[in-house]
ModelCIF file with pLDDT and N, C-alpha, C, O atoms, coordinates in Angstrom:
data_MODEL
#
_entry.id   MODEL 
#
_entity.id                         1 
_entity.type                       polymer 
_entity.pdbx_number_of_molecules   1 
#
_entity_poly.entity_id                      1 
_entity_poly.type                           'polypeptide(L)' 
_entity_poly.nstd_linkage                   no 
_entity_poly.nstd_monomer                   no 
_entity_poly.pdbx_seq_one_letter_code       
;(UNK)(UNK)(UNK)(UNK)(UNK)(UNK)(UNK)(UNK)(UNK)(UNK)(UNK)(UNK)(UNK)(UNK)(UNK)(UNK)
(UNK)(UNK)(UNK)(UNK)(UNK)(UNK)(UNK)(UNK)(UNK)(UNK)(UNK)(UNK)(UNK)(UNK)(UNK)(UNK)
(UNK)(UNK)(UNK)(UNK)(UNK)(UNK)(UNK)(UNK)(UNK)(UNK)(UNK)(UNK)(UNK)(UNK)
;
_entity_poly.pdbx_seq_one_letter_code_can   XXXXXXXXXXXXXXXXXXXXXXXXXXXXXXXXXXXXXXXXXXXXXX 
_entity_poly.pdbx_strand_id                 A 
#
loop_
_entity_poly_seq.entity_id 
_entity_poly_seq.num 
_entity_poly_seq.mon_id 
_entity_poly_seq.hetero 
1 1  UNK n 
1 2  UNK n 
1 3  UNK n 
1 4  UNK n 
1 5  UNK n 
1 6  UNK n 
1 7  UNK n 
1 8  UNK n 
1 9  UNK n 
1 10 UNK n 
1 11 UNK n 
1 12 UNK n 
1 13 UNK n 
1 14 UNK n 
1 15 UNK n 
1 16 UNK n 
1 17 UNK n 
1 18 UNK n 
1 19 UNK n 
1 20 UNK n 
1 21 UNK n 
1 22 UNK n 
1 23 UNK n 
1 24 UNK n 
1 25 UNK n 
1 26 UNK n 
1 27 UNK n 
1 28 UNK n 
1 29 UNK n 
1 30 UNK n 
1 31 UNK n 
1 32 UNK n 
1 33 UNK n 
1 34 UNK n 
1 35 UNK n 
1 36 UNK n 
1 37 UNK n 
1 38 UNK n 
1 39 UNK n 
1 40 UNK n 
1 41 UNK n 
1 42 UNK n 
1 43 UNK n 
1 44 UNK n 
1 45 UNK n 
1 46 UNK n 
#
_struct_asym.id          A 
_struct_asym.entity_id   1 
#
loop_
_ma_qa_metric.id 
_ma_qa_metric.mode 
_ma_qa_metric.name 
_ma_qa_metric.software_group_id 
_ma_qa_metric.type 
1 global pLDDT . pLDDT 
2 local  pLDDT . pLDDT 
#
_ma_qa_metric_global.metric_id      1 
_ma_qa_metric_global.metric_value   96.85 
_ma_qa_metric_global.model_id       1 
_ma_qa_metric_global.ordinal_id     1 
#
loop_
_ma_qa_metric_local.label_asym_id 
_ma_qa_metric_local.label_comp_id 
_ma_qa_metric_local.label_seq_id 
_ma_qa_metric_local.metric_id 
_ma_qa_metric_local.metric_value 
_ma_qa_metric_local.model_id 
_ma_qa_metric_local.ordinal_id 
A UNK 1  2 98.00 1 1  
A UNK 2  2 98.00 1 2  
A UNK 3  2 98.00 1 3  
A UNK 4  2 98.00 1 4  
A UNK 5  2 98.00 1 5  
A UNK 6  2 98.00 1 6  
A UNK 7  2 98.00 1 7  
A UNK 8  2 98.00 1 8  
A UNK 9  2 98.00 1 9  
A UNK 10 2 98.00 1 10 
A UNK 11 2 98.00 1 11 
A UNK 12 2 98.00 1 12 
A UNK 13 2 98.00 1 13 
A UNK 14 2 97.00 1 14 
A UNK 15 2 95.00 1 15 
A UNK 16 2 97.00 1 16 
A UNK 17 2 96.00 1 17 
A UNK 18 2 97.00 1 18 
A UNK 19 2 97.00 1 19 
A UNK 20 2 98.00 1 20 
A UNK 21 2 98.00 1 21 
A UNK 22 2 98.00 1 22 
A UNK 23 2 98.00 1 23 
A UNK 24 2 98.00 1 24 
A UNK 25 2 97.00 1 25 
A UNK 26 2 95.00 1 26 
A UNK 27 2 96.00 1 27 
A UNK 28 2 97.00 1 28 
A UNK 29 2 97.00 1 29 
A UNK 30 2 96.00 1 30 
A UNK 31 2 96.00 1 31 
A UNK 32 2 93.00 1 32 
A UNK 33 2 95.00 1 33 
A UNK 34 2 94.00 1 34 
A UNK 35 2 93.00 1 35 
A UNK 36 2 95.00 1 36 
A UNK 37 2 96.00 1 37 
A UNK 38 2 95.00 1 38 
A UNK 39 2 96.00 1 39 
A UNK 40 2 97.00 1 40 
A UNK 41 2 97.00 1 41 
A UNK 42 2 96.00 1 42 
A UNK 43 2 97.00 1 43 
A UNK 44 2 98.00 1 44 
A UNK 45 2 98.00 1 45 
A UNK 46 2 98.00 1 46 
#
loop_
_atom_site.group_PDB 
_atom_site.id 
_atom_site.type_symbol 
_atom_site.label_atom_id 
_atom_site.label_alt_id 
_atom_site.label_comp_id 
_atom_site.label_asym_id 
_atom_site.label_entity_id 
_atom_site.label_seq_id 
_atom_site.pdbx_PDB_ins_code 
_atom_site.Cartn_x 
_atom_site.Cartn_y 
_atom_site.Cartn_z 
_atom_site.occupancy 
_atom_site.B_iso_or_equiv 
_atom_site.pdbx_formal_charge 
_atom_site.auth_seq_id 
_atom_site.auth_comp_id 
_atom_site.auth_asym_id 
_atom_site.auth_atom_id 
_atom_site.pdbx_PDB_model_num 
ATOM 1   N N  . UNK A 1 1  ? 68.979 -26.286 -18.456 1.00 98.00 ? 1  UNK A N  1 
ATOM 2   C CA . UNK A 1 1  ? 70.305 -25.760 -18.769 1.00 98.00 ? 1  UNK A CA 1 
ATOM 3   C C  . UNK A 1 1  ? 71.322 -26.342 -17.799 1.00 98.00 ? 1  UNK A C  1 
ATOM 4   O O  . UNK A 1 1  ? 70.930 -26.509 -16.644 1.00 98.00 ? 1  UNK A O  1 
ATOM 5   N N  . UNK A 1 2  ? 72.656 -26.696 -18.125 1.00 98.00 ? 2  UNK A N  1 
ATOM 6   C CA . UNK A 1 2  ? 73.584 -27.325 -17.710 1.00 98.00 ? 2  UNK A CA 1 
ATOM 7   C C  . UNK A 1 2  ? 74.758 -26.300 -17.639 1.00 98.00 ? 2  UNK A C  1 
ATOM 8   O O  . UNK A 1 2  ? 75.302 -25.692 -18.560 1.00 98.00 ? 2  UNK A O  1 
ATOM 9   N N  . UNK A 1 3  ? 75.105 -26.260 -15.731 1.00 98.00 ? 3  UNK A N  1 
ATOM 10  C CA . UNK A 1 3  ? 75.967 -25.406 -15.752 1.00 98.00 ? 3  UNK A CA 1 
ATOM 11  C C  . UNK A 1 3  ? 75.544 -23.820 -15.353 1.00 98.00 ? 3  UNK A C  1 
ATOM 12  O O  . UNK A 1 3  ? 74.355 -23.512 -15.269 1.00 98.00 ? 3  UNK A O  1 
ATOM 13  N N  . UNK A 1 4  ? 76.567 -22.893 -15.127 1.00 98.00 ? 4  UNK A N  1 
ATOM 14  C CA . UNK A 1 4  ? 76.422 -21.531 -14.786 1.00 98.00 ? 4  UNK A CA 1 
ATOM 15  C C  . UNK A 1 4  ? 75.541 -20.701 -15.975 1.00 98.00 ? 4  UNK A C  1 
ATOM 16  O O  . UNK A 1 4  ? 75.569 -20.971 -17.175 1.00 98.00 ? 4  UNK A O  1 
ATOM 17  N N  . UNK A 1 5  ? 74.948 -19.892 -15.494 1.00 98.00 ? 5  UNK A N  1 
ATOM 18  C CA . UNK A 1 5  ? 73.810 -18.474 -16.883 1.00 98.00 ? 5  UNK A CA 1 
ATOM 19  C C  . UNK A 1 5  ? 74.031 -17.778 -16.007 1.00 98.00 ? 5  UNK A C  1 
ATOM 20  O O  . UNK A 1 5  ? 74.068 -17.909 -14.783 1.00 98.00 ? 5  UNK A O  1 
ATOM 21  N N  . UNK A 1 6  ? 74.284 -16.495 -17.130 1.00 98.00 ? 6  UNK A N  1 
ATOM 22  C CA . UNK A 1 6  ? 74.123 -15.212 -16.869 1.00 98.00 ? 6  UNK A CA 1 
ATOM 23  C C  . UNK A 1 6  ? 72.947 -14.807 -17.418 1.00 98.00 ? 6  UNK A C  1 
ATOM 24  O O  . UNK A 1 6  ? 72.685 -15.238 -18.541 1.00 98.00 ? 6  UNK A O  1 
ATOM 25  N N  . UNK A 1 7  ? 71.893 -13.802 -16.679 1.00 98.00 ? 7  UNK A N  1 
ATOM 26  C CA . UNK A 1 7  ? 70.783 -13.085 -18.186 1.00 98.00 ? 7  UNK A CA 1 
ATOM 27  C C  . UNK A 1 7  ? 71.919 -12.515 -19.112 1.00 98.00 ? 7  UNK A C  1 
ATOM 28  O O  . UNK A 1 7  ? 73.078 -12.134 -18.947 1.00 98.00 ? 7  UNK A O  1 
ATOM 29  N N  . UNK A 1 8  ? 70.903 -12.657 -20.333 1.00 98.00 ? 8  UNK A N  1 
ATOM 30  C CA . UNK A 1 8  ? 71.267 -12.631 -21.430 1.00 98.00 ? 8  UNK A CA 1 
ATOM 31  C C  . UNK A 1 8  ? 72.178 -13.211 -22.534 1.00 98.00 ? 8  UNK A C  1 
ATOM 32  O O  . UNK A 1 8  ? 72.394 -12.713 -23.639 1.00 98.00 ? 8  UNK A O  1 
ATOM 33  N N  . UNK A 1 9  ? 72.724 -14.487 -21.968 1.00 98.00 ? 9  UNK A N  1 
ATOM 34  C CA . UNK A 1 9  ? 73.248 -15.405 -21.973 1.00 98.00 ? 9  UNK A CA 1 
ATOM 35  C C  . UNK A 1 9  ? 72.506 -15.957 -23.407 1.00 98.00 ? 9  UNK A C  1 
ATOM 36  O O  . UNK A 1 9  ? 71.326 -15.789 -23.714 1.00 98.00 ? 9  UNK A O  1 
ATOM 37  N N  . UNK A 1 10 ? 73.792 -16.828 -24.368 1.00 98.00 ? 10 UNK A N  1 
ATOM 38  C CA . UNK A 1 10 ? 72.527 -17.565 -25.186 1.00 98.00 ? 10 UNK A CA 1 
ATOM 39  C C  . UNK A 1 10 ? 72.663 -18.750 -25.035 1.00 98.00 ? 10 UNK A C  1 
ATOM 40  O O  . UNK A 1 10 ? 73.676 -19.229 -24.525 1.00 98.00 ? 10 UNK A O  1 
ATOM 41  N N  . UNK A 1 11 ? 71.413 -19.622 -25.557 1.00 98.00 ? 11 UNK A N  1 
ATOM 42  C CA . UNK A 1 11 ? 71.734 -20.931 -24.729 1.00 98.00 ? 11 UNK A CA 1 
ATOM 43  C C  . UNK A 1 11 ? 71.495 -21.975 -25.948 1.00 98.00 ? 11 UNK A C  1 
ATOM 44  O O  . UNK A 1 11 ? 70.646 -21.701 -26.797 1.00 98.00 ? 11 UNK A O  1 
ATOM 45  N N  . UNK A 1 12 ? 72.211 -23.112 -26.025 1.00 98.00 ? 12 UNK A N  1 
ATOM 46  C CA . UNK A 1 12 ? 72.834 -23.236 -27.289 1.00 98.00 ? 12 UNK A CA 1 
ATOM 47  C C  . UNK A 1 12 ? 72.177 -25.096 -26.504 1.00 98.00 ? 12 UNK A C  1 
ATOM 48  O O  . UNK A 1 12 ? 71.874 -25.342 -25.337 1.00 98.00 ? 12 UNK A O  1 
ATOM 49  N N  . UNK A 1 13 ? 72.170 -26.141 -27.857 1.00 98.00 ? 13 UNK A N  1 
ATOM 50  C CA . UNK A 1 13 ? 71.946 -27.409 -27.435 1.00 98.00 ? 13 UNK A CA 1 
ATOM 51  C C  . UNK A 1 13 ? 73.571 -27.821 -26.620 1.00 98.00 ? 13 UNK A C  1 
ATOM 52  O O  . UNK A 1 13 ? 74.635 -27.415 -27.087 1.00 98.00 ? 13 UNK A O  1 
ATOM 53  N N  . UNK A 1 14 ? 73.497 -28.538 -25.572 1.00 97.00 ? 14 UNK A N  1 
ATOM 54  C CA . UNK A 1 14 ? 74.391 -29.359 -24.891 1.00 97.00 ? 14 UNK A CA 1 
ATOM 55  C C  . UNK A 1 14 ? 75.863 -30.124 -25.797 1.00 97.00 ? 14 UNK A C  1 
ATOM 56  O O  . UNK A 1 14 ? 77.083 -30.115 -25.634 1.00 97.00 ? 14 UNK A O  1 
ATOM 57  N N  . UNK A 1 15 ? 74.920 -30.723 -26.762 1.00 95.00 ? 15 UNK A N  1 
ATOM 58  C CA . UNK A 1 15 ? 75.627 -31.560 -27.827 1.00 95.00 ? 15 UNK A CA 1 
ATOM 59  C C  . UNK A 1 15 ? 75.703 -33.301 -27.247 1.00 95.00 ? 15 UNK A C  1 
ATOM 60  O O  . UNK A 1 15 ? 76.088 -34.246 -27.936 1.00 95.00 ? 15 UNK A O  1 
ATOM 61  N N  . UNK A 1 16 ? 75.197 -33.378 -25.733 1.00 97.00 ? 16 UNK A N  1 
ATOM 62  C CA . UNK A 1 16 ? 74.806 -34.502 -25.184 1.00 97.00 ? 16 UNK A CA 1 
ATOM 63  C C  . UNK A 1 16 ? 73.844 -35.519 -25.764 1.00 97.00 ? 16 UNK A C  1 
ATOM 64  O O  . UNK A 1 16 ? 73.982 -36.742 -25.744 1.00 97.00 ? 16 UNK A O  1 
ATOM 65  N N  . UNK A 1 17 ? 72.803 -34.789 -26.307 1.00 96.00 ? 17 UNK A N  1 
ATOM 66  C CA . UNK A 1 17 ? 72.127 -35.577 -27.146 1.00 96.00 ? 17 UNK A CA 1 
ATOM 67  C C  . UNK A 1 17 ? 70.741 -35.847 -25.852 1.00 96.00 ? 17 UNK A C  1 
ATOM 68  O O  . UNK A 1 17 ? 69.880 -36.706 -26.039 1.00 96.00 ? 17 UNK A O  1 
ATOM 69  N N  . UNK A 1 18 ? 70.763 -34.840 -24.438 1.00 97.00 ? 18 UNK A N  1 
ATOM 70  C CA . UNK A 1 18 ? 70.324 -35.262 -23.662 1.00 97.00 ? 18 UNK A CA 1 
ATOM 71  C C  . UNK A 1 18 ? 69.003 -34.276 -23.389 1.00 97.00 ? 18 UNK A C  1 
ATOM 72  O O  . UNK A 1 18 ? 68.767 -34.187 -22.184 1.00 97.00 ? 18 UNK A O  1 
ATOM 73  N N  . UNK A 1 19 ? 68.515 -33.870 -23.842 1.00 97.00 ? 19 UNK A N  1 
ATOM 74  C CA . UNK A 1 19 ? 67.389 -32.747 -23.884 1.00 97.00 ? 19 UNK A CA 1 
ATOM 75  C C  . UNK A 1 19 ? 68.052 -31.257 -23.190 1.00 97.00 ? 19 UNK A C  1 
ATOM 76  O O  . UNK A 1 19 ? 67.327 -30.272 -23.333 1.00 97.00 ? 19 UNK A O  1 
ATOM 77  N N  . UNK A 1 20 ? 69.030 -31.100 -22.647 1.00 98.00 ? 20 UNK A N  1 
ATOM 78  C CA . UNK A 1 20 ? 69.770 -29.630 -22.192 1.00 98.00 ? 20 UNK A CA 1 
ATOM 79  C C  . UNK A 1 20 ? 70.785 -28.988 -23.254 1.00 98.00 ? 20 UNK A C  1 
ATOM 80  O O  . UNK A 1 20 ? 71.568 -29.465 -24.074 1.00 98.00 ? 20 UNK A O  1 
ATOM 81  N N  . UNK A 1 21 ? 70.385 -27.577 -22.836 1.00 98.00 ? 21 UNK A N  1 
ATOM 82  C CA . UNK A 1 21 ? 71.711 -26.835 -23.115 1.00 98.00 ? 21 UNK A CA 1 
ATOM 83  C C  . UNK A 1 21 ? 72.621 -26.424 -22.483 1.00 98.00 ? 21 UNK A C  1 
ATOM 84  O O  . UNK A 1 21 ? 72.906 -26.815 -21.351 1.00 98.00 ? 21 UNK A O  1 
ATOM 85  N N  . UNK A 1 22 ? 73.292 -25.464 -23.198 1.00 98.00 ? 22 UNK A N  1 
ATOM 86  C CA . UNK A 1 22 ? 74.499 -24.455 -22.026 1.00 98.00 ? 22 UNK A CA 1 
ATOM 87  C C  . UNK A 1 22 ? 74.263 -23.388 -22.216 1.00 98.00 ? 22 UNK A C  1 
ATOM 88  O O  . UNK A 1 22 ? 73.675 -23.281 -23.292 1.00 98.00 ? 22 UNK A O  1 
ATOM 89  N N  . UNK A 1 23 ? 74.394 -22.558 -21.776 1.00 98.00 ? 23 UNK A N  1 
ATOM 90  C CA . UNK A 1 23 ? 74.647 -20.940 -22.171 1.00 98.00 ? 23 UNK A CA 1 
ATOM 91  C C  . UNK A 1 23 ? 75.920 -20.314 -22.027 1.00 98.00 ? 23 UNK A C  1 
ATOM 92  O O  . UNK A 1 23 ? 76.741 -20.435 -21.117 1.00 98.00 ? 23 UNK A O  1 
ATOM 93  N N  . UNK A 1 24 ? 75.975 -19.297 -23.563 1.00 98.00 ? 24 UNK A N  1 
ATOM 94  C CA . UNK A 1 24 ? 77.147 -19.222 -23.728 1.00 98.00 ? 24 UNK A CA 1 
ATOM 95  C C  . UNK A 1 24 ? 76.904 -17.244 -23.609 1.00 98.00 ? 24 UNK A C  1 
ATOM 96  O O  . UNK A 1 24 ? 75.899 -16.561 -23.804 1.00 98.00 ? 24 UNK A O  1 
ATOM 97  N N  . UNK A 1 25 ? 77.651 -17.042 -23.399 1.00 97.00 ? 25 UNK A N  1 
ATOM 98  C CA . UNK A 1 25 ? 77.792 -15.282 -23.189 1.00 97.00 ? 25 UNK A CA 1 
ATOM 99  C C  . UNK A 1 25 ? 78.589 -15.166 -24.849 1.00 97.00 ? 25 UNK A C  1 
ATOM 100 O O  . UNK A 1 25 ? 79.177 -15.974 -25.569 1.00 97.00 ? 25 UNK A O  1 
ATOM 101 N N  . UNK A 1 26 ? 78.185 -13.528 -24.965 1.00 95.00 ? 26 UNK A N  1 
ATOM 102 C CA . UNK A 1 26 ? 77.863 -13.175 -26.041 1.00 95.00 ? 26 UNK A CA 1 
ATOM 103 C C  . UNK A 1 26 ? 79.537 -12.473 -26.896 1.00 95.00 ? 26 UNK A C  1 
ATOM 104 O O  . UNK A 1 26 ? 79.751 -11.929 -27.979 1.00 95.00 ? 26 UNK A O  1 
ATOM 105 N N  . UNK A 1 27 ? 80.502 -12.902 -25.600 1.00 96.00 ? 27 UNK A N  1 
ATOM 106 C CA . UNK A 1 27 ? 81.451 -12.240 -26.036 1.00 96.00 ? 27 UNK A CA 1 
ATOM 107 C C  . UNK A 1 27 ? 82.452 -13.820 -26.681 1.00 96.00 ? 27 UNK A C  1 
ATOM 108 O O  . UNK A 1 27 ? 83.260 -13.738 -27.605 1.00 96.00 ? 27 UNK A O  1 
ATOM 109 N N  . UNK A 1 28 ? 82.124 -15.149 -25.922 1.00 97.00 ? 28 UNK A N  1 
ATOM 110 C CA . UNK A 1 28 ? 82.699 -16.439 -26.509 1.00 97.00 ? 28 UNK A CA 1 
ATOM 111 C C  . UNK A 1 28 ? 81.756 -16.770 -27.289 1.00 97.00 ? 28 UNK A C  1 
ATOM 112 O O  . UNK A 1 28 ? 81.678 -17.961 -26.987 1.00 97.00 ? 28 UNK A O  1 
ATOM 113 N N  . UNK A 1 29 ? 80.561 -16.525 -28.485 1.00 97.00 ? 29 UNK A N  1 
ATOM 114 C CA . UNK A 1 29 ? 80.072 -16.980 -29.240 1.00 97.00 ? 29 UNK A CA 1 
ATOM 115 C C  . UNK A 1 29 ? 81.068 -16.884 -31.119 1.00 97.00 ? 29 UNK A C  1 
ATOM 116 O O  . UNK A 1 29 ? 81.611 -15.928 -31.673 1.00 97.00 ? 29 UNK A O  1 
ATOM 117 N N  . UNK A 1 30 ? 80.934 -18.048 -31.465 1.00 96.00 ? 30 UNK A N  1 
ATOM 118 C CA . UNK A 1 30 ? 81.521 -18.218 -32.855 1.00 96.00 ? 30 UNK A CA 1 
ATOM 119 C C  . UNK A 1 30 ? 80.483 -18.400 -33.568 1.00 96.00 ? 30 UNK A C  1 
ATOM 120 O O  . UNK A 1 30 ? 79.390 -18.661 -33.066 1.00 96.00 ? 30 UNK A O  1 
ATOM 121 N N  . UNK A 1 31 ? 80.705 -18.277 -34.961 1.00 96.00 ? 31 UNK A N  1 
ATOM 122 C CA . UNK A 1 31 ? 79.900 -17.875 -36.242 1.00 96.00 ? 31 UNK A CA 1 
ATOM 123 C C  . UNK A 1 31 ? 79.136 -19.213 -36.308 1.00 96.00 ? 31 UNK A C  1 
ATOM 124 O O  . UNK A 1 31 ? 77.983 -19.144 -36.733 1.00 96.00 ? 31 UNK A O  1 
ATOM 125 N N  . UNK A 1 32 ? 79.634 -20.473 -35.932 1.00 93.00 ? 32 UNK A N  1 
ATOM 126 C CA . UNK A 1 32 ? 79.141 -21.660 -35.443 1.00 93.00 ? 32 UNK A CA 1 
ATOM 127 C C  . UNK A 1 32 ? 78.221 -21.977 -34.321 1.00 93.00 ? 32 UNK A C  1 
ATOM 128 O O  . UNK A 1 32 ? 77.720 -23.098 -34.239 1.00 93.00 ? 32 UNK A O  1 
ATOM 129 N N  . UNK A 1 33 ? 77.991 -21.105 -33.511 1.00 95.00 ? 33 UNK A N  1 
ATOM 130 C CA . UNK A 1 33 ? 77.382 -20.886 -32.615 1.00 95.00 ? 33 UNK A CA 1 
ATOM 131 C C  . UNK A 1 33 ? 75.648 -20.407 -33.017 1.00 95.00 ? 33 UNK A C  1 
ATOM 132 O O  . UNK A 1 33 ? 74.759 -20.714 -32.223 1.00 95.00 ? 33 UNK A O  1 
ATOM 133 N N  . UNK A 1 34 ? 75.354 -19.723 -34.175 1.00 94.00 ? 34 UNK A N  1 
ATOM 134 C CA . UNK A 1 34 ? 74.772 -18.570 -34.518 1.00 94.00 ? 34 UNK A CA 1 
ATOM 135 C C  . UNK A 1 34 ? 73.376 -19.416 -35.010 1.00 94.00 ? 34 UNK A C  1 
ATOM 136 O O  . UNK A 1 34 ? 72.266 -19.061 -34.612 1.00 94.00 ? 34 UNK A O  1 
ATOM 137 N N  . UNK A 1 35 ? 73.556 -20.527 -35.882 1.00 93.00 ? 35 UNK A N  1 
ATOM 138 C CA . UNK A 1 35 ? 72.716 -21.381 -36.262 1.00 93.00 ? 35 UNK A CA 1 
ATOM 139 C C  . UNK A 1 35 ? 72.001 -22.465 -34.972 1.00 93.00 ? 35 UNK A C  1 
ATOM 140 O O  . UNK A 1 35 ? 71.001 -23.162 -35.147 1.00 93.00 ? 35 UNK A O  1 
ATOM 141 N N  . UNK A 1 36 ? 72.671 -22.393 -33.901 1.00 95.00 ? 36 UNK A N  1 
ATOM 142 C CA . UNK A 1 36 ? 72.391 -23.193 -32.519 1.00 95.00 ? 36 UNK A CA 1 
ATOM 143 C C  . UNK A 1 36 ? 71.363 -22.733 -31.807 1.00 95.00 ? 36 UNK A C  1 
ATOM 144 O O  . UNK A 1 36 ? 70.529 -23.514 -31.349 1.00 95.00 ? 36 UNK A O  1 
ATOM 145 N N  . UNK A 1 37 ? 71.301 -21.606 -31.650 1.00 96.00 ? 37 UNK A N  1 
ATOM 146 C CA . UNK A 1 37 ? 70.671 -20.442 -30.701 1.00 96.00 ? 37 UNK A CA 1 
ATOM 147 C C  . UNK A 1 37 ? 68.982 -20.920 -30.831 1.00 96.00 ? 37 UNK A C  1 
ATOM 148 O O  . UNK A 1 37 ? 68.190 -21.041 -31.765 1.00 96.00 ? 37 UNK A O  1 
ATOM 149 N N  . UNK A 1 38 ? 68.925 -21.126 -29.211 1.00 95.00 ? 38 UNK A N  1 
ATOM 150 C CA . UNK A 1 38 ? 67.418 -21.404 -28.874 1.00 95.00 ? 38 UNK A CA 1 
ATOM 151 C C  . UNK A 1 38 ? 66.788 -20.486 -28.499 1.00 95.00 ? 38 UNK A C  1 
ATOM 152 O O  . UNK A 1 38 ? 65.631 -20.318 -28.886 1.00 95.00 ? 38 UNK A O  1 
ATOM 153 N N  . UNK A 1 39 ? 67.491 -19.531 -27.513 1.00 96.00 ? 39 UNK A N  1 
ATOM 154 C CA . UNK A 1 39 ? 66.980 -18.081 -27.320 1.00 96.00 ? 39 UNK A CA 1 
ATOM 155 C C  . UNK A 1 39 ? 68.307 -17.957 -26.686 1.00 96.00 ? 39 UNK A C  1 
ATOM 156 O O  . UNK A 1 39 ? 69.419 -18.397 -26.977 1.00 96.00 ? 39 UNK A O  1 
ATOM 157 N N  . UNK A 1 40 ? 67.569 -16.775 -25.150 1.00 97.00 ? 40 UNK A N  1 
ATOM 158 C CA . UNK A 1 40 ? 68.561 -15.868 -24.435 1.00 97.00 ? 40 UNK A CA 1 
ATOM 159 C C  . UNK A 1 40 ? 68.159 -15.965 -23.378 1.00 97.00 ? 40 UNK A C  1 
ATOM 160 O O  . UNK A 1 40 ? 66.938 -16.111 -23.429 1.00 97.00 ? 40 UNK A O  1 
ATOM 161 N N  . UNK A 1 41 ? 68.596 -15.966 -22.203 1.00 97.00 ? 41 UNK A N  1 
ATOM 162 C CA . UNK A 1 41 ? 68.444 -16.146 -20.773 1.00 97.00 ? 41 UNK A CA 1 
ATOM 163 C C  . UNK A 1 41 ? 67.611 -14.844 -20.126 1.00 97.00 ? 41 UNK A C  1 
ATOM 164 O O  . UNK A 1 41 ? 68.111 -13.726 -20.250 1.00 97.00 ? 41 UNK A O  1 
ATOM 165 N N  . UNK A 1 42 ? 66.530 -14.985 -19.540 1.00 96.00 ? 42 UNK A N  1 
ATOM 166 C CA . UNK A 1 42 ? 65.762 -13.948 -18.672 1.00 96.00 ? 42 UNK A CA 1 
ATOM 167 C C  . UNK A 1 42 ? 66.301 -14.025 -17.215 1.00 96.00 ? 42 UNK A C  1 
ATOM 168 O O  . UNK A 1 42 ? 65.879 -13.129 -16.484 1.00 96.00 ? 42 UNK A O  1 
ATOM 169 N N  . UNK A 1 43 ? 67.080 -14.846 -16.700 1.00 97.00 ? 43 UNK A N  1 
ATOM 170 C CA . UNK A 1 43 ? 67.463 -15.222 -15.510 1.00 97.00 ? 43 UNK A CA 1 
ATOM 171 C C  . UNK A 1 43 ? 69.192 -15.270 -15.147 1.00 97.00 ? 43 UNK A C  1 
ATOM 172 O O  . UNK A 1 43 ? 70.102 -15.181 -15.971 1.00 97.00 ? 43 UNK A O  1 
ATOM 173 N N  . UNK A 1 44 ? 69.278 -15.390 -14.096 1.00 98.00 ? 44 UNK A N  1 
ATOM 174 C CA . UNK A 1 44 ? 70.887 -15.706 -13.691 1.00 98.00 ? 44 UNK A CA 1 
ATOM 175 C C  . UNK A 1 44 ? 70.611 -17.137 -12.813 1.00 98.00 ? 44 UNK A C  1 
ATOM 176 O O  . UNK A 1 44 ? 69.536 -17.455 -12.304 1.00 98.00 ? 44 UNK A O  1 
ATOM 177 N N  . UNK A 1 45 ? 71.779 -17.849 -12.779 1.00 98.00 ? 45 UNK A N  1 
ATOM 178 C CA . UNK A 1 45 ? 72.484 -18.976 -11.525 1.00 98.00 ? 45 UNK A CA 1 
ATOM 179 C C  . UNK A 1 45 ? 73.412 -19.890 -11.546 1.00 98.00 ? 45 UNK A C  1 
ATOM 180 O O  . UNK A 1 45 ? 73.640 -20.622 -12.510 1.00 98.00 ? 45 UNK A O  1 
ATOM 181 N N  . UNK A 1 46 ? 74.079 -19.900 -10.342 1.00 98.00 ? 46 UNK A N  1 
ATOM 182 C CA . UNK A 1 46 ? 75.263 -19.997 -10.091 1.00 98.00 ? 46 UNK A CA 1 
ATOM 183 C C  . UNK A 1 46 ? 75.663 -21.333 -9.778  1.00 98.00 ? 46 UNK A C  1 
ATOM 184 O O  . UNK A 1 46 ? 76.837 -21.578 -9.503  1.00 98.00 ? 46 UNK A O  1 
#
């Protein structure tokens, strides 16, 4: 993962094309987002 997670975070492909994602919190997710979803974060870091 690329970048800041919160748990519970969802973590979505990069769009890099580079084997990572991002995680996105559950309050900036779009309906576009929904079909992306690899899971959800068990962890936090900063």
């Amino acid at each position: 993962v690329r970048g800041k997670v919160q748990a519970g975070d969802y973590i979505l492909p990069s769009g890099l094309n580079d084997g990572t994602g991002v995680a996105v919190g559950q309050t900036a997710m779009a309906p576009v987002h929904y079909m992306q979803i690899i899971g959800r974060t068990w962890e936090s870091s900063d």
